[in-house]
Structure formats: structure tokens, C-alpha cells
PDB file of N, CA and C in Angstrom:
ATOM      1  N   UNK A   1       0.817  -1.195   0.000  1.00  0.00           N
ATOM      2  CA  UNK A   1       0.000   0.000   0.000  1.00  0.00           C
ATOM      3  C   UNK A   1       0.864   1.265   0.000  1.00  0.00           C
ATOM      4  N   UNK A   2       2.385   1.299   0.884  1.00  0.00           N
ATOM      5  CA  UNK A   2       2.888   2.458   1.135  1.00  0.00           C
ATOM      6  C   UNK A   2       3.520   2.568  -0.350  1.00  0.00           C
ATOM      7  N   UNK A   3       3.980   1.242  -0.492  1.00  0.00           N
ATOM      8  CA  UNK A   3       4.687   1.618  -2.039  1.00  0.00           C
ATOM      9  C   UNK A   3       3.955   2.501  -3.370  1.00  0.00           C
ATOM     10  N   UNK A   4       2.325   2.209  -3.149  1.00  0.00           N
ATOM     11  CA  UNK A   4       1.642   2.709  -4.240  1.00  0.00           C
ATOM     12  C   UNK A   4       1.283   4.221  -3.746  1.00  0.00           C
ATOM     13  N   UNK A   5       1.842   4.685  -2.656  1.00  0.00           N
ATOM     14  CA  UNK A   5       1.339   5.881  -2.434  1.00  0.00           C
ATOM     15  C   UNK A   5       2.228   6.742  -2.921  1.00  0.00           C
ATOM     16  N   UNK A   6       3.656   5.951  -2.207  1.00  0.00           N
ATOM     17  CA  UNK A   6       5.278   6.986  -2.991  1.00  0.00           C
ATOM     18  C   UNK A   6       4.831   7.233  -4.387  1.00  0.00           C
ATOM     19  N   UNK A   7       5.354   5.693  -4.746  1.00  0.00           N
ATOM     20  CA  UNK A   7       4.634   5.432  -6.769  1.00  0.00           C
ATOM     21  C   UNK A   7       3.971   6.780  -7.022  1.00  0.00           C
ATOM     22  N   UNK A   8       2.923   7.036  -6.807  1.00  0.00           N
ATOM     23  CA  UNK A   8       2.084   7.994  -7.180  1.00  0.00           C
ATOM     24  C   UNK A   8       2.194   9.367  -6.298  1.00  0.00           C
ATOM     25  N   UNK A   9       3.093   9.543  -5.576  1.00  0.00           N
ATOM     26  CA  UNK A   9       3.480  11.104  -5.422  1.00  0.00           C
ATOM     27  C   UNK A   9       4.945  11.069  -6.301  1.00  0.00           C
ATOM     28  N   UNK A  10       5.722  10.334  -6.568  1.00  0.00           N
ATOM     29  CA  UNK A  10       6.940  10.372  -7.054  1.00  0.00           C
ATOM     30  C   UNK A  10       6.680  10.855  -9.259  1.00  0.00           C
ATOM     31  N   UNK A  11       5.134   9.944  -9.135  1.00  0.00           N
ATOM     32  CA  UNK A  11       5.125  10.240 -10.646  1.00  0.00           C
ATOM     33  C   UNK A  11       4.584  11.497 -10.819  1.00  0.00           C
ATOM     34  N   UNK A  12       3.770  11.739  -9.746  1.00  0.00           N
ATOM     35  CA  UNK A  12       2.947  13.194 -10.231  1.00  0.00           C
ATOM     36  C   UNK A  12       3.624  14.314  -9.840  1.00  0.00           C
ATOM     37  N   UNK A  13       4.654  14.512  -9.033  1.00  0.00           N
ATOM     38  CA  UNK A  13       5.548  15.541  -8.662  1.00  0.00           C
ATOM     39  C   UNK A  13       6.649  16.650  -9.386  1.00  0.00           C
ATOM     40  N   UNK A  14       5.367  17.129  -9.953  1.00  0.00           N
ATOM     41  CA  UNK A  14       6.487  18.010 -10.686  1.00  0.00           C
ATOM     42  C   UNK A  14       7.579  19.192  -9.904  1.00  0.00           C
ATOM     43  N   UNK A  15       8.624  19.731 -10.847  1.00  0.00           N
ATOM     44  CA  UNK A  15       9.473  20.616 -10.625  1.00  0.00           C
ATOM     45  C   UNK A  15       9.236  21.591  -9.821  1.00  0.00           C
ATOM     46  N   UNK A  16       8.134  21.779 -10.780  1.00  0.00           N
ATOM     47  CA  UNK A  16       7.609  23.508  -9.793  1.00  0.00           C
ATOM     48  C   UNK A  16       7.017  23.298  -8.801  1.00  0.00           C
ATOM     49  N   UNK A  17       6.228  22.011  -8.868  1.00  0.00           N
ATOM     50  CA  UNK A  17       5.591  21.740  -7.257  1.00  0.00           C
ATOM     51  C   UNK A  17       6.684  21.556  -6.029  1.00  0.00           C
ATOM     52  N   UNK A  18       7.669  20.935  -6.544  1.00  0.00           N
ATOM     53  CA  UNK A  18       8.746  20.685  -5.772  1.00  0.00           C
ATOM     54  C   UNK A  18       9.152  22.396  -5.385  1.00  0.00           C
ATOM     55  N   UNK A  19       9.399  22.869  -5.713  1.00  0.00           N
ATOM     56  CA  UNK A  19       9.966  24.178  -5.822  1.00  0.00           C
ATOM     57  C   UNK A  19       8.955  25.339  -4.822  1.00  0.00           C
ATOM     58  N   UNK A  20       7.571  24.801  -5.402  1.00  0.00           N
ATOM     59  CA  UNK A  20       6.716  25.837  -4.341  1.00  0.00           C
ATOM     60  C   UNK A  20       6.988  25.578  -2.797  1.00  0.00           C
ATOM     61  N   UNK A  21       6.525  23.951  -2.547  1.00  0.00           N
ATOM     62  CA  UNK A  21       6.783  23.467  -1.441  1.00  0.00           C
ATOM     63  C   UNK A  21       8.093  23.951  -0.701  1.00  0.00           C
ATOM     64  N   UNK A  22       9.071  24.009  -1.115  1.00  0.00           N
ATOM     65  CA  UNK A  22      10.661  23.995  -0.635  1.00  0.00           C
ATOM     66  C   UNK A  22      10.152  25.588  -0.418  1.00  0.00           C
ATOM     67  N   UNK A  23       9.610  26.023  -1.051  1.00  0.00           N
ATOM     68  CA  UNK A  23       9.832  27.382  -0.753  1.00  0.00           C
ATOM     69  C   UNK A  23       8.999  27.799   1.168  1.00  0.00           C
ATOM     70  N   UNK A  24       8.023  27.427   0.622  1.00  0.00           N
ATOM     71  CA  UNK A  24       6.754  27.067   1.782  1.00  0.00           C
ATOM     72  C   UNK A  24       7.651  26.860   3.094  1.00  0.00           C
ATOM     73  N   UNK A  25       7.745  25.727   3.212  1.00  0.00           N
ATOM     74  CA  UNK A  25       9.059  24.828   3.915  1.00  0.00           C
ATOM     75  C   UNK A  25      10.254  25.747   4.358  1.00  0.00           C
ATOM     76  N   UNK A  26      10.926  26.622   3.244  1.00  0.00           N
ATOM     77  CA  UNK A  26      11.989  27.338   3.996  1.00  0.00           C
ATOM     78  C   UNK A  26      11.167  28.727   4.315  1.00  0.00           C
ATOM     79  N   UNK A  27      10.274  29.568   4.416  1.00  0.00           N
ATOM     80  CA  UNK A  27       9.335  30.178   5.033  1.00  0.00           C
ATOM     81  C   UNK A  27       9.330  29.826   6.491  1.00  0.00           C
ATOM     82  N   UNK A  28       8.357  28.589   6.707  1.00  0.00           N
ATOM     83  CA  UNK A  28       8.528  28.022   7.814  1.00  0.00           C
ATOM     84  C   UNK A  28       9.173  27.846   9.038  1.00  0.00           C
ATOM     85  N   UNK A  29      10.206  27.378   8.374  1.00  0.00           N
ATOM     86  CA  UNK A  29      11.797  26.995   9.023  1.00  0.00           C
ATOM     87  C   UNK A  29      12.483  28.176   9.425  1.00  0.00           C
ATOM     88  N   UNK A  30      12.777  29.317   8.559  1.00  0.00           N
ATOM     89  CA  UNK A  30      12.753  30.204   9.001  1.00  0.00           C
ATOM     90  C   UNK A  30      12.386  31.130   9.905  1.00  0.00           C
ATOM     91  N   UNK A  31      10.869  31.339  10.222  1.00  0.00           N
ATOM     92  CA  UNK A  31      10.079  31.748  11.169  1.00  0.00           C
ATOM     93  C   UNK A  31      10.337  31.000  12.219  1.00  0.00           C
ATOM     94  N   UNK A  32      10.417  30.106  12.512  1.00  0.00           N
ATOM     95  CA  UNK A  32      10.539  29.006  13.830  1.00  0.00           C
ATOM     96  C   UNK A  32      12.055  29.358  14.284  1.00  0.00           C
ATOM     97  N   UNK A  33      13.222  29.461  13.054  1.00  0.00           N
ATOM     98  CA  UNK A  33      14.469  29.572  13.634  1.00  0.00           C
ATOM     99  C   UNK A  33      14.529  30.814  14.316  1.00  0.00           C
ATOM    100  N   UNK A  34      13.756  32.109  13.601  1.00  0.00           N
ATOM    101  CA  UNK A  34      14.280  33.437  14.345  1.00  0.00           C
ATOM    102  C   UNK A  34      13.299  33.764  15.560  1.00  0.00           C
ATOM    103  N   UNK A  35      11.980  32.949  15.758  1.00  0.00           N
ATOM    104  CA  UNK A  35      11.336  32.627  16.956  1.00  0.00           C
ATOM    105  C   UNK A  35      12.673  32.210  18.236  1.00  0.00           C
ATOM    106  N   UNK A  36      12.949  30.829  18.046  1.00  0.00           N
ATOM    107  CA  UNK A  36      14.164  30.122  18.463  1.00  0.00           C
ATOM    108  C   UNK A  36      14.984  31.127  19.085  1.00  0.00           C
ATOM    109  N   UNK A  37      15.666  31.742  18.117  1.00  0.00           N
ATOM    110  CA  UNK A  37      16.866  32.893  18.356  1.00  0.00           C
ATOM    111  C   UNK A  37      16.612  33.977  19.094  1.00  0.00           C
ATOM    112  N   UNK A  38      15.330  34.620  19.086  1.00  0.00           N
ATOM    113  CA  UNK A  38      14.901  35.935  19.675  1.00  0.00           C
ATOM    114  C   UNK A  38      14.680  35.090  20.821  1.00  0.00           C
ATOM    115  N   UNK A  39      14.009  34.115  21.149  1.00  0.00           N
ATOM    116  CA  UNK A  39      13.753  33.502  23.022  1.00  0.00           C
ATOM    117  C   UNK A  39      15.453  33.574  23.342  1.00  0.00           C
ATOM    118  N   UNK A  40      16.233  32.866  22.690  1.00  0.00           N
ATOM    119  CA  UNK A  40      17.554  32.902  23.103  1.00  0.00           C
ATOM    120  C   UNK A  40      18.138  34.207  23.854  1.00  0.00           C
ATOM    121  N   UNK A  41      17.886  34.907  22.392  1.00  0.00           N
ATOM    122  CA  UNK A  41      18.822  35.959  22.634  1.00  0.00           C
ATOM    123  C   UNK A  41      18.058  36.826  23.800  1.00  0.00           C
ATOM    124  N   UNK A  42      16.883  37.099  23.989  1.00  0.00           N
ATOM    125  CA  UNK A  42      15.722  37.577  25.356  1.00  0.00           C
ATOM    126  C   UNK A  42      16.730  36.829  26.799  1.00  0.00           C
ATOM    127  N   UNK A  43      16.588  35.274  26.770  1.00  0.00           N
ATOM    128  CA  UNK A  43      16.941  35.203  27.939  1.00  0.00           C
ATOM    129  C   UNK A  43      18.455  35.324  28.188  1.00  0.00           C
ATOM    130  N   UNK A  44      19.723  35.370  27.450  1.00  0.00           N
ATOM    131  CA  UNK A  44      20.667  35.543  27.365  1.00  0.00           C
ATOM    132  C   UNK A  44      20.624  36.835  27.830  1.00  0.00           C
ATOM    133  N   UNK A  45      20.472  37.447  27.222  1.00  0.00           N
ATOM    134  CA  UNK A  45      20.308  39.106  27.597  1.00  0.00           C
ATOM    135  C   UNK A  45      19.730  39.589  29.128  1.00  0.00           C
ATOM    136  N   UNK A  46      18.593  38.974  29.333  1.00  0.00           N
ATOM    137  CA  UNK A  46      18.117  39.141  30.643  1.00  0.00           C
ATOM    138  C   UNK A  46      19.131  38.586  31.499  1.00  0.00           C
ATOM    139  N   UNK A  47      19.703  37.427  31.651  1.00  0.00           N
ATOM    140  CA  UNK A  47      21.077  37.299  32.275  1.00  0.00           C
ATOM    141  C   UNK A  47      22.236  37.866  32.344  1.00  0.00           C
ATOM    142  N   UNK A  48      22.347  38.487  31.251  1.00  0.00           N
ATOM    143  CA  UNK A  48      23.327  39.182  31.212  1.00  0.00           C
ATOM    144  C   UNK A  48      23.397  40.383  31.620  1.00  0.00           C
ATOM    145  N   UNK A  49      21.948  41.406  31.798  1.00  0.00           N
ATOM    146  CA  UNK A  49      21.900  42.277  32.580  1.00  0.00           C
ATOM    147  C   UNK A  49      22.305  41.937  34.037  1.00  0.00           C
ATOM    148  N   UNK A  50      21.341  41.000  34.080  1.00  0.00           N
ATOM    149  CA  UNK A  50      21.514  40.850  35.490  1.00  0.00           C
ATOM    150  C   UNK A  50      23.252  40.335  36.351  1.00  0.00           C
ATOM    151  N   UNK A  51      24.033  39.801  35.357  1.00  0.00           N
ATOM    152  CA  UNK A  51      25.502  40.161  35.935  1.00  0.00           C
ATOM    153  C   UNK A  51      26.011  41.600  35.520  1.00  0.00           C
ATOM    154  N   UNK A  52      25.568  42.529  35.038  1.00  0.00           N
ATOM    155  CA  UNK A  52      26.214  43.214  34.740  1.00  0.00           C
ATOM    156  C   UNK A  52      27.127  43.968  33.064  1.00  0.00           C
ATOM    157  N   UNK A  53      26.516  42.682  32.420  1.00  0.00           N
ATOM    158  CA  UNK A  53      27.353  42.611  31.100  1.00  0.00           C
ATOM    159  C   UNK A  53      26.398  43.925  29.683  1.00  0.00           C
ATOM    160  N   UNK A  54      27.143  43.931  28.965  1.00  0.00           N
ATOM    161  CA  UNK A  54      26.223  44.548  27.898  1.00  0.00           C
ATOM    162  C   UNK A  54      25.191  43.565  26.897  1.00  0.00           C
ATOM    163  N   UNK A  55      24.180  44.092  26.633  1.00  0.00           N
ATOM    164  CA  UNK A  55      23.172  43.214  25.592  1.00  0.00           C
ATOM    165  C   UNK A  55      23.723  42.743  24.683  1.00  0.00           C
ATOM    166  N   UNK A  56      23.417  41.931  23.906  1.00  0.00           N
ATOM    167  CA  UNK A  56      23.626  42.255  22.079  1.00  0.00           C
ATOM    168  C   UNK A  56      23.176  42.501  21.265  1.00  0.00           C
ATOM    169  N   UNK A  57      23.307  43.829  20.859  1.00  0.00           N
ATOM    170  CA  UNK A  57      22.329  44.526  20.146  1.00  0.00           C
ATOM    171  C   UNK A  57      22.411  43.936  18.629  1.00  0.00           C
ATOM    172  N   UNK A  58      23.992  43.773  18.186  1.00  0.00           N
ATOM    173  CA  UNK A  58      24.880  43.431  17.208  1.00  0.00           C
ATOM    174  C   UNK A  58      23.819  42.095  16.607  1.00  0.00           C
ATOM    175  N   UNK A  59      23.521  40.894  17.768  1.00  0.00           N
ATOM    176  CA  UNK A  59      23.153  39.866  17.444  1.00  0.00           C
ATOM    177  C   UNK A  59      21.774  40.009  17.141  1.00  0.00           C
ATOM    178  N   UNK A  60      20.972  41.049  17.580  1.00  0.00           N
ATOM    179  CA  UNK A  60      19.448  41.316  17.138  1.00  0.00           C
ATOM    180  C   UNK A  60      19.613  41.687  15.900  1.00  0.00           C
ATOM    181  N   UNK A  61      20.684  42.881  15.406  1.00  0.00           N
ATOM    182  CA  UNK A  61      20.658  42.925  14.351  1.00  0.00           C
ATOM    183  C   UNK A  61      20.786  42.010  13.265  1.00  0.00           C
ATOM    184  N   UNK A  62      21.429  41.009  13.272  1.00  0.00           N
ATOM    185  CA  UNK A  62      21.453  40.415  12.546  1.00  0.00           C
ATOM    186  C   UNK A  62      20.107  39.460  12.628  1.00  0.00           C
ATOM    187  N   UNK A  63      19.454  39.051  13.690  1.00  0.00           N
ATOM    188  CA  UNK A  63      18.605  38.675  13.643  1.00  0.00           C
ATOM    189  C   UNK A  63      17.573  38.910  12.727  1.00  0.00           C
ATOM    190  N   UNK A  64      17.534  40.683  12.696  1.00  0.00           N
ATOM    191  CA  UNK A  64      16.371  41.201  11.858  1.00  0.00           C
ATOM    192  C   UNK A  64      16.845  41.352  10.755  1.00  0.00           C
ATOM    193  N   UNK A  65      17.956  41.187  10.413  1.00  0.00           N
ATOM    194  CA  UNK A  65      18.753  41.109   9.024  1.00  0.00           C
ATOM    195  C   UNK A  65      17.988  39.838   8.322  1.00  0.00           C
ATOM    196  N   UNK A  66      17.687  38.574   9.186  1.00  0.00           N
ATOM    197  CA  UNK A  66      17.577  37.171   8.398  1.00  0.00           C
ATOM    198  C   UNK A  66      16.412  37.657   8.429  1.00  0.00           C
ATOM    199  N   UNK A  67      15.514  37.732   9.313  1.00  0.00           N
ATOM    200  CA  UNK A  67      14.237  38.730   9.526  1.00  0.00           C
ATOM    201  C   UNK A  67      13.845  38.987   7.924  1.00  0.00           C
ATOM    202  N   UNK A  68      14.535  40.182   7.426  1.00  0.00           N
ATOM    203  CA  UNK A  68      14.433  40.719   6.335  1.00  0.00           C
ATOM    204  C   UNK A  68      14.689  39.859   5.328  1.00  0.00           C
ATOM    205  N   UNK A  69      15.747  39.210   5.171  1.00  0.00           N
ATOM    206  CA  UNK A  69      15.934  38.435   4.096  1.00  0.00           C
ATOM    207  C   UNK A  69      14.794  37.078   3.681  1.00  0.00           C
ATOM    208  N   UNK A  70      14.220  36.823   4.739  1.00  0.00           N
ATOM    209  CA  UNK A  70      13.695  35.556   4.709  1.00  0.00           C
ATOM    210  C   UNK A  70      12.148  36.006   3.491  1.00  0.00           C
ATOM    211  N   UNK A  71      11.652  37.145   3.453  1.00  0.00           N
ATOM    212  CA  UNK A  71      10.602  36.781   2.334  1.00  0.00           C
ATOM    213  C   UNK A  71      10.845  37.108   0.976  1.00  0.00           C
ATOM    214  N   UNK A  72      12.485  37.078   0.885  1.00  0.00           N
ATOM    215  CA  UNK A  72      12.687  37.129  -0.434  1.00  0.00           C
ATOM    216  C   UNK A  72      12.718  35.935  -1.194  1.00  0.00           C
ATOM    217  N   UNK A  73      12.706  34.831  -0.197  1.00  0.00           N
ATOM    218  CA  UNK A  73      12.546  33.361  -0.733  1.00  0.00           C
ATOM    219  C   UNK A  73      11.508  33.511  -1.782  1.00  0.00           C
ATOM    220  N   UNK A  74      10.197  33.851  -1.517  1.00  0.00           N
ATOM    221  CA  UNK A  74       9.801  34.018  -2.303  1.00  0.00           C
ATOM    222  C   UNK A  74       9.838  34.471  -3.949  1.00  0.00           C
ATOM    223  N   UNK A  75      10.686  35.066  -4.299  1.00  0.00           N
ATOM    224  CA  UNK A  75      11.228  36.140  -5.425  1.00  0.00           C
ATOM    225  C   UNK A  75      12.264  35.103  -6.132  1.00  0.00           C
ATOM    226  N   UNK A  76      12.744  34.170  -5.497  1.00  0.00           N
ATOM    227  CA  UNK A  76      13.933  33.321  -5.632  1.00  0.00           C
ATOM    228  C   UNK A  76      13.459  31.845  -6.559  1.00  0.00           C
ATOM    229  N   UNK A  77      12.516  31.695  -7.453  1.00  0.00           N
ATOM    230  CA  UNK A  77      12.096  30.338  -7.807  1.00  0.00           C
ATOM    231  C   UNK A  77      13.302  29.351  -7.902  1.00  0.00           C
ATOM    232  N   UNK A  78      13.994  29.884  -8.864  1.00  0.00           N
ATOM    233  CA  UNK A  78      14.936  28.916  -9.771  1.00  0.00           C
ATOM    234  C   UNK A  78      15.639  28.541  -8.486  1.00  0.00           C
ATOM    235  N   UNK A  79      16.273  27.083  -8.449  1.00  0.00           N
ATOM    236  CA  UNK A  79      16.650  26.042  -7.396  1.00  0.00           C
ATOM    237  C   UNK A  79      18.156  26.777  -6.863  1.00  0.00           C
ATOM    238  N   UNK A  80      19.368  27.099  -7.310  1.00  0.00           N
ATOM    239  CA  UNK A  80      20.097  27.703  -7.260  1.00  0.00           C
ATOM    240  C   UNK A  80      20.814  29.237  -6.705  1.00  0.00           C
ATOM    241  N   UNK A  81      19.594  29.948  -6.923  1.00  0.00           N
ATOM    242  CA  UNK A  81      19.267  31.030  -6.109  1.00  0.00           C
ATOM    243  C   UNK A  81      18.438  30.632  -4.898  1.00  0.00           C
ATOM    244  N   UNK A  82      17.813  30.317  -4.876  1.00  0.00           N
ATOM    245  CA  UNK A  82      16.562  30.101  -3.983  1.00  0.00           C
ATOM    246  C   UNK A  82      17.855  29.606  -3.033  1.00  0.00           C
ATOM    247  N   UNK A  83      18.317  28.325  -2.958  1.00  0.00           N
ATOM    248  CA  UNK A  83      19.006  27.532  -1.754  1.00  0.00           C
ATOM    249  C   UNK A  83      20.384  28.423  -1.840  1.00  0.00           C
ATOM    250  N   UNK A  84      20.397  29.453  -2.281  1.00  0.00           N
ATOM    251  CA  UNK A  84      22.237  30.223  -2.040  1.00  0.00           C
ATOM    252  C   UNK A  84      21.503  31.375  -0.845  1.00  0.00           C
ATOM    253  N   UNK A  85      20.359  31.823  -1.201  1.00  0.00           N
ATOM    254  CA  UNK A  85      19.670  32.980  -0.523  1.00  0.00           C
ATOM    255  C   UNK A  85      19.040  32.019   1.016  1.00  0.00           C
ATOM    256  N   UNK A  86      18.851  30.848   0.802  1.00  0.00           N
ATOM    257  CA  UNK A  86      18.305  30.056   2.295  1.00  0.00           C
ATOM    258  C   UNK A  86      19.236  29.788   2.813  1.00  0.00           C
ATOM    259  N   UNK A  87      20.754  29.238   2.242  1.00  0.00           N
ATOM    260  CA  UNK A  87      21.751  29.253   2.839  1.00  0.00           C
ATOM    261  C   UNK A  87      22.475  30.295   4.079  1.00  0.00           C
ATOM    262  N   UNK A  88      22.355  31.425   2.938  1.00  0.00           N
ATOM    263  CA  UNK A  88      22.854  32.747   3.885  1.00  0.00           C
ATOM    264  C   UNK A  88      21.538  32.835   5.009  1.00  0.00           C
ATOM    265  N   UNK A  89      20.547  32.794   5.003  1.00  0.00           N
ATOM    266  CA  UNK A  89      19.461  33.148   6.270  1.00  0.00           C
ATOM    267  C   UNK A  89      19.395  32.325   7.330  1.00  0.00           C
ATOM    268  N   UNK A  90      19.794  31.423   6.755  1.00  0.00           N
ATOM    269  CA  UNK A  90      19.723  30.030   8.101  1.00  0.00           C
ATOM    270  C   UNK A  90      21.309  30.333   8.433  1.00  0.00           C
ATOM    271  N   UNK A  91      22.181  30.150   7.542  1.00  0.00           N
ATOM    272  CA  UNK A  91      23.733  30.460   7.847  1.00  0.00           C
ATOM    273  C   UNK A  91      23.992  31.607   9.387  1.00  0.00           C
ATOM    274  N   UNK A  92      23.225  32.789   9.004  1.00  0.00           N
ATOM    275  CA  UNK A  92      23.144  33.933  10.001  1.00  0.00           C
ATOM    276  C   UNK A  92      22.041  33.568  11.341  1.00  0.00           C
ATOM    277  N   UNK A  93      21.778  32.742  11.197  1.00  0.00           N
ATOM    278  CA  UNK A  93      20.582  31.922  12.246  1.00  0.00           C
ATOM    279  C   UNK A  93      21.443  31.354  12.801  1.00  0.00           C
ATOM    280  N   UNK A  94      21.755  30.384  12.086  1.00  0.00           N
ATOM    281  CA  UNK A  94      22.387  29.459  13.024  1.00  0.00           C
ATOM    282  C   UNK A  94      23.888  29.940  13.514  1.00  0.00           C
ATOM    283  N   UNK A  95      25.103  30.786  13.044  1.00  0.00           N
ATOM    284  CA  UNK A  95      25.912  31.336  13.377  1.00  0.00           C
ATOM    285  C   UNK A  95      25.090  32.455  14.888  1.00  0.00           C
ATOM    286  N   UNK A  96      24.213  33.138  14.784  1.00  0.00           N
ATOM    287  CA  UNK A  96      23.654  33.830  16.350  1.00  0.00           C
ATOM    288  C   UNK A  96      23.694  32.605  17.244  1.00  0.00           C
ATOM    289  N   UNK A  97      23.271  31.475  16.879  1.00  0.00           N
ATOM    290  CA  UNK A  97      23.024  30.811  17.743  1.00  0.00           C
ATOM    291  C   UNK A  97      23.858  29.988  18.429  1.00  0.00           C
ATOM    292  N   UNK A  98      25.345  29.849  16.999  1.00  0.00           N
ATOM    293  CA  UNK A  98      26.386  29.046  18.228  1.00  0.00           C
ATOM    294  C   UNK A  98      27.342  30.505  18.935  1.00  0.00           C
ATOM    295  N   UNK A  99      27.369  31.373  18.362  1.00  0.00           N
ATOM    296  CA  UNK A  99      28.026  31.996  19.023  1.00  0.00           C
ATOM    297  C   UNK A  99      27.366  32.550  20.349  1.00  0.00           C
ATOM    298  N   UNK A 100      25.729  32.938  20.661  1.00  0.00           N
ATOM    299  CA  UNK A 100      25.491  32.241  21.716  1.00  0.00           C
ATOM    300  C   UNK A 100      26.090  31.755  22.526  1.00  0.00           C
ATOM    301  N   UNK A 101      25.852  30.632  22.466  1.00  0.00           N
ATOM    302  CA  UNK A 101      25.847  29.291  22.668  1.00  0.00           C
ATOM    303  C   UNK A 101      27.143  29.325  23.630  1.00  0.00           C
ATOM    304  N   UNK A 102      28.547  29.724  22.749  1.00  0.00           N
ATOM    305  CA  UNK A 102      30.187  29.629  22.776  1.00  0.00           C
ATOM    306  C   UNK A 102      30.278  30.056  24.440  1.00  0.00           C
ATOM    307  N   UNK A 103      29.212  31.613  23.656  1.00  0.00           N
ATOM    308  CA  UNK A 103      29.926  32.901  24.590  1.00  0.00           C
ATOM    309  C   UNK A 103      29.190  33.551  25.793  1.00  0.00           C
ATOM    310  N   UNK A 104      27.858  32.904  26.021  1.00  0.00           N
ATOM    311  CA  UNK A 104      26.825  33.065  27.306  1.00  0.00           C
ATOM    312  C   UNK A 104      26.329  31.915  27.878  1.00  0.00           C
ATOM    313  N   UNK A 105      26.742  30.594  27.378  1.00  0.00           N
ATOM    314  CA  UNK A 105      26.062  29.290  28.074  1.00  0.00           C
ATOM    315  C   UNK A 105      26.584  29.145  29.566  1.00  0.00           C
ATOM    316  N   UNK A 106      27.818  29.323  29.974  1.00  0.00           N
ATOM    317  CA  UNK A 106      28.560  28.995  31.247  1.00  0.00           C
ATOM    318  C   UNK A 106      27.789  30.054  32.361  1.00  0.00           C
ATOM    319  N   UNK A 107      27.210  31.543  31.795  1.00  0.00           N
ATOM    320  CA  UNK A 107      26.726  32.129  32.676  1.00  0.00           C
ATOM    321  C   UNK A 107      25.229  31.723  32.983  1.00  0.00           C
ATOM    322  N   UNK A 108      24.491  31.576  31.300  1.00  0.00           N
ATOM    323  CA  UNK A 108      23.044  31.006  31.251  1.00  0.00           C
ATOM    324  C   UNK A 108      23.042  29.789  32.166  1.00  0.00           C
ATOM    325  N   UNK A 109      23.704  28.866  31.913  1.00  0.00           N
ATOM    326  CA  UNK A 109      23.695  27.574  33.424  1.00  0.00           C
ATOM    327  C   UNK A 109      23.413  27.874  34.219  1.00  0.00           C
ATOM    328  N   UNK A 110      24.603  28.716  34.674  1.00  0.00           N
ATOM    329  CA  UNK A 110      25.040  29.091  36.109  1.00  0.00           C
ATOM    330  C   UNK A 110      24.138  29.627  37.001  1.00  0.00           C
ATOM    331  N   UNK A 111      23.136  30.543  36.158  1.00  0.00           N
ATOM    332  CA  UNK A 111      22.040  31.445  36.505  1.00  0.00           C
ATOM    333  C   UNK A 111      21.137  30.722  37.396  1.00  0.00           C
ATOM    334  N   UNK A 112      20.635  29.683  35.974  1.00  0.00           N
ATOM    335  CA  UNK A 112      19.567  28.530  35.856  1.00  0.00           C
ATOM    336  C   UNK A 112      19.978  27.813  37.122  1.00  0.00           C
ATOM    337  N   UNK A 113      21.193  27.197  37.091  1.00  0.00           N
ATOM    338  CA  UNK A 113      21.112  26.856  38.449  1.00  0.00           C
ATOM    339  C   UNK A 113      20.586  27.025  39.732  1.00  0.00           C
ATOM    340  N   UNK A 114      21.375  28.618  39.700  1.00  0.00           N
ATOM    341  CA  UNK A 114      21.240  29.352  41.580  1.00  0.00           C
ATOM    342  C   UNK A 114      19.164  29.469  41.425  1.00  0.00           C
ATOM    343  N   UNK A 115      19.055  29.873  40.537  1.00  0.00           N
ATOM    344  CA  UNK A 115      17.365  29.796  40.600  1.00  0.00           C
ATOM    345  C   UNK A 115      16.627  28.173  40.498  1.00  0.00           C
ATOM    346  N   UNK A 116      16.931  27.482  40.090  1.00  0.00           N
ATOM    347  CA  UNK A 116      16.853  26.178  39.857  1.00  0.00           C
ATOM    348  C   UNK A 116      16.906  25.671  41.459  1.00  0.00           C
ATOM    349  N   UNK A 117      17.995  25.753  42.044  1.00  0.00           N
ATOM    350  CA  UNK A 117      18.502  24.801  43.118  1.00  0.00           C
ATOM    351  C   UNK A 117      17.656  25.758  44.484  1.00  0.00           C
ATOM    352  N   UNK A 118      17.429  27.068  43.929  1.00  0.00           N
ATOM    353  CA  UNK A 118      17.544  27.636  45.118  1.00  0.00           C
ATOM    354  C   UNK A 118      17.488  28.835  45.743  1.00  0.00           C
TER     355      UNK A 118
END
């Protein structure tokens, strides 16, 4: 049964359908990643006031940079452009997020902890 279902999305699947979807899909993905990133970068920040440190304004920006870039997917059909332009938006997503990650996790713990334990 599963085989005749592939069978018949594999034959009827055209290019451009492929192409709308992916587009749809990196829409999506997008929205969820800079959701993701802005909670990050919120509670990072709120910790980081609270020792004392400066925000990152630098990293919002870029945030709203992918922000911006992300509904040009749309404009982007042809396969080549489209995934060079999703590359760079997720690229700048996911780069906020390890550098993050690198450069506020030991304090974000640490935080979580003393409130955690206590």
C-alpha cells in the first residue's frame, strides 16, 4: 500500500511543485528559527543584565537582518538562487546561535542553576 502511495506522489511531482513546497518549507523553518533565536537571545540578555554585562544589540541585528531576508525566498524560484539565498538566512541563524551558545552558556547555566537549586 505504502509503495503505491510513494509510486504515485513520485510520478505526479512536478518541478515547480517541488519548488513551491521547498519554498513554503523554507518560510517556515525560518520563522521558527528566528522565533528560536529571539527567546535565546531575550533570555541571554536578561542574564546578562543581570551580571552586569552589555546586551547584544549586534546579534538582534542580525537577527532582523535574516528577519528581512527571509521573504525574499519568495522572489527566488529557480533552485540555485533560492538555496544560495536560504543558505545565507539560516547560515546567520544558526551562526547567532552558536556563538550564543560559545559565549553566554557557562553564565546562562550558572544562573539557571542558583534559581533552579535555590
Amino acid at each position: 500500500m505504502f509503495e503505491k502511495l510513494i509510486l504515485l506522489i513520485g510520478t505526479s511531482f512536478t518541478r515547480a511543485e517541488y519548488i513551491r513546497l521547498t519554498v513554503v518549507q523554507g518560510l517556515i523553518w525560518s520563522v521558527a528559527d528566528i522565533f528560536l533565536v529571539f527567546c535565546l537571545l531575550k533570555l541571554a540578555n536578561l542574564i546578562r543584565r543581570r551580571n552586569g554585562k552589555r546586551t547584544t544589540f549586534i546579534r538582534y541585528l542580525l537577527l532582523v537582518l535574516s528577519a528581512l531576508l527571509t521573504p525574499l525566498l519568495i522572489l527566488y524560484p529557480e533552485p540555485g538562487s533560492f538555496f544560495m539565498l536560504e543558505s545565507i538566512i539560516f547560515g546567520i541563524q544558526y551562526m547567532i546561535l552558536l556563538y550564543t551558545l560559545i559565549m553566554d552558556s557557562r553564565m546562562v547555566m550558572s544562573e539557571l542553576k542558583k534559581n533552579i537549586s535555590g
